[in-house]
Protein backbone atom coordinates (compact mmCIF):
# COMPACT_ATOMS: atom_id res chain seq x y z
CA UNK A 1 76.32 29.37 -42.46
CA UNK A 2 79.37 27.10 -42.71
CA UNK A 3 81.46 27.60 -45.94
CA UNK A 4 82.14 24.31 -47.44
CA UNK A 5 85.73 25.56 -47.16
CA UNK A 6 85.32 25.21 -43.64
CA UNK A 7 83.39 22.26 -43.59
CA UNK A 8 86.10 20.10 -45.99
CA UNK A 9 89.03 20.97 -43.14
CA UNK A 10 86.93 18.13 -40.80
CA UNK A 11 88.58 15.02 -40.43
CA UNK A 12 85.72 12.13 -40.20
CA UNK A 13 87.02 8.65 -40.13
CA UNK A 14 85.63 5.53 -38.81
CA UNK A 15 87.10 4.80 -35.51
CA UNK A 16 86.86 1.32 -33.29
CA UNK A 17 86.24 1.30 -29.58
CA UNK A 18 89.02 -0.97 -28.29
CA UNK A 19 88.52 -0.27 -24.47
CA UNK A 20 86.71 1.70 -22.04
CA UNK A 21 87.16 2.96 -18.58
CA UNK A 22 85.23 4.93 -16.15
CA UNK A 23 86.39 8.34 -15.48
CA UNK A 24 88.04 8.71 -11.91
CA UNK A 25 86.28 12.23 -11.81
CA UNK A 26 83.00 12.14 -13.26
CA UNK A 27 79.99 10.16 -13.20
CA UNK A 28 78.54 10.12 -16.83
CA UNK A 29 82.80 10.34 -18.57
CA UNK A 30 84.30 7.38 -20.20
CA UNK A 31 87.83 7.17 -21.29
CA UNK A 32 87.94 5.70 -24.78
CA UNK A 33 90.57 4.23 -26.95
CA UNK A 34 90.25 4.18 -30.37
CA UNK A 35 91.43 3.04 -33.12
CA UNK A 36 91.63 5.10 -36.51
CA UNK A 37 93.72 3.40 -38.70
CA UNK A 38 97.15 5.24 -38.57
CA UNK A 39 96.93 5.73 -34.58
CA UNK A 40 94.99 5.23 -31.39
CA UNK A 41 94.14 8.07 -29.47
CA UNK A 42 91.90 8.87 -26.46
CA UNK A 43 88.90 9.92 -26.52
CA UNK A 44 86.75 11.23 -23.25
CA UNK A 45 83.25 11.10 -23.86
CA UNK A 46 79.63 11.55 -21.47
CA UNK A 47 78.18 8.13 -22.43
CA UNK A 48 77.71 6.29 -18.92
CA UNK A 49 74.11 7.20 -18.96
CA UNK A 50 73.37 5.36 -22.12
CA UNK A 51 76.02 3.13 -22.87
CA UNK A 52 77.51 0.43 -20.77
CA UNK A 53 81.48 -0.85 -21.45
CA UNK A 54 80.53 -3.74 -23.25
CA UNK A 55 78.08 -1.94 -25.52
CA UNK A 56 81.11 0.36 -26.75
CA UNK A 57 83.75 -2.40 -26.80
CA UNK A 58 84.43 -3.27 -30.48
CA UNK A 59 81.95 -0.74 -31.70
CA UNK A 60 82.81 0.89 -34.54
CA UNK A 61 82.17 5.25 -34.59
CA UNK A 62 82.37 8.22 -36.50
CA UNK A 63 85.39 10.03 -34.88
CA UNK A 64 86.00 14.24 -35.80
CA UNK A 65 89.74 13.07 -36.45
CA UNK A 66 91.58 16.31 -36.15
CA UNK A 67 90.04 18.25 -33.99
CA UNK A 68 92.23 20.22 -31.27
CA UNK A 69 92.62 18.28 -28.34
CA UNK A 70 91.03 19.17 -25.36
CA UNK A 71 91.53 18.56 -21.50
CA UNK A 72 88.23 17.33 -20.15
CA UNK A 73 88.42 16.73 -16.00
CA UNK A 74 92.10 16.20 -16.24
CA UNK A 75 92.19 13.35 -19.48
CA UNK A 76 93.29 14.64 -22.61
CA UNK A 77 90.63 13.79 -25.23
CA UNK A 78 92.06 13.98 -29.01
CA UNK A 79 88.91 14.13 -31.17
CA UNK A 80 85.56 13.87 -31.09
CA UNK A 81 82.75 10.98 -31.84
CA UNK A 82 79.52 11.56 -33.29
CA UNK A 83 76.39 11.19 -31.76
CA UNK A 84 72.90 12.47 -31.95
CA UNK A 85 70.99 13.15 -29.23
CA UNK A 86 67.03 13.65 -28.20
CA UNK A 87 65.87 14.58 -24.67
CA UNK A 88 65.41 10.87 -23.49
CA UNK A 89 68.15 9.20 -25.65
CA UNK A 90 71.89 9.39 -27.24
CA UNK A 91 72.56 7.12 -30.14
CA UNK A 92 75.95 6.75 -31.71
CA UNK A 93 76.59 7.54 -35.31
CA UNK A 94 77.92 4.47 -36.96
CA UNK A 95 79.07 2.10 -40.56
CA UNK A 96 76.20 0.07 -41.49
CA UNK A 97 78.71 -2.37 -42.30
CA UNK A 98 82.29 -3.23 -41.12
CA UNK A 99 84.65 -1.26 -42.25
CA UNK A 100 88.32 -0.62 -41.48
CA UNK A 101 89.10 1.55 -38.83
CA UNK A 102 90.80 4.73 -40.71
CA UNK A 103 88.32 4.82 -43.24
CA UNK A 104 87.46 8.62 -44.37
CA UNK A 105 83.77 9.71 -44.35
CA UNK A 106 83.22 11.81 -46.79
């Protein structure tokens, strides 16, 4: 069990896609920028195989805003989007409206 101590230290804030490249070093990586509000940071996430650049361009996310960042294949990634995932199928957690990058999920 996570103590909702724990849980209220997470950082969730809508986040905008403003451009996406393909990894140099890996097939299924993108290297994200995004915007949440007060900065844009990088994000390197394994969406090639169900997401192509122009579906994530301008897309707004849920990002895990202050979460230790992390060297993936030599790209510093800074947080962490949300996502669920079946076997067959990824699907990106999103606003069901626009909404300012920066805003806090709560």
């Amino acid at each position: 069990m996570v103590r909702f101590e724990d849980f209220s230290k997470l950082e969730l804030k809508v986040g905008k896609i403003l451009e996406v490249r393909d990894h140099p070093n890996a097939d299924k990586l993108y290297l994200l920028k995004v915007d949440i509000g007060e900065k844009i940071i990088q994000l390197v996430a394994g969406l090639k195989p169900w997401y192509t650049h122009k579906d994530l361009e301008g897309k707004l996310i849920v990002v895990v805003a202050n979460l230790e960042p992390k060297e993936l294949r030599g790209f510093l990634s800074q947080g962490m989007l949300l996502a669920a995932q079946s076997k067959e199928k990824v699907v990106l957690i999103s606003p069901q409206e626009e909404i300012a990058p920066g805003s806090v999920i709560r």
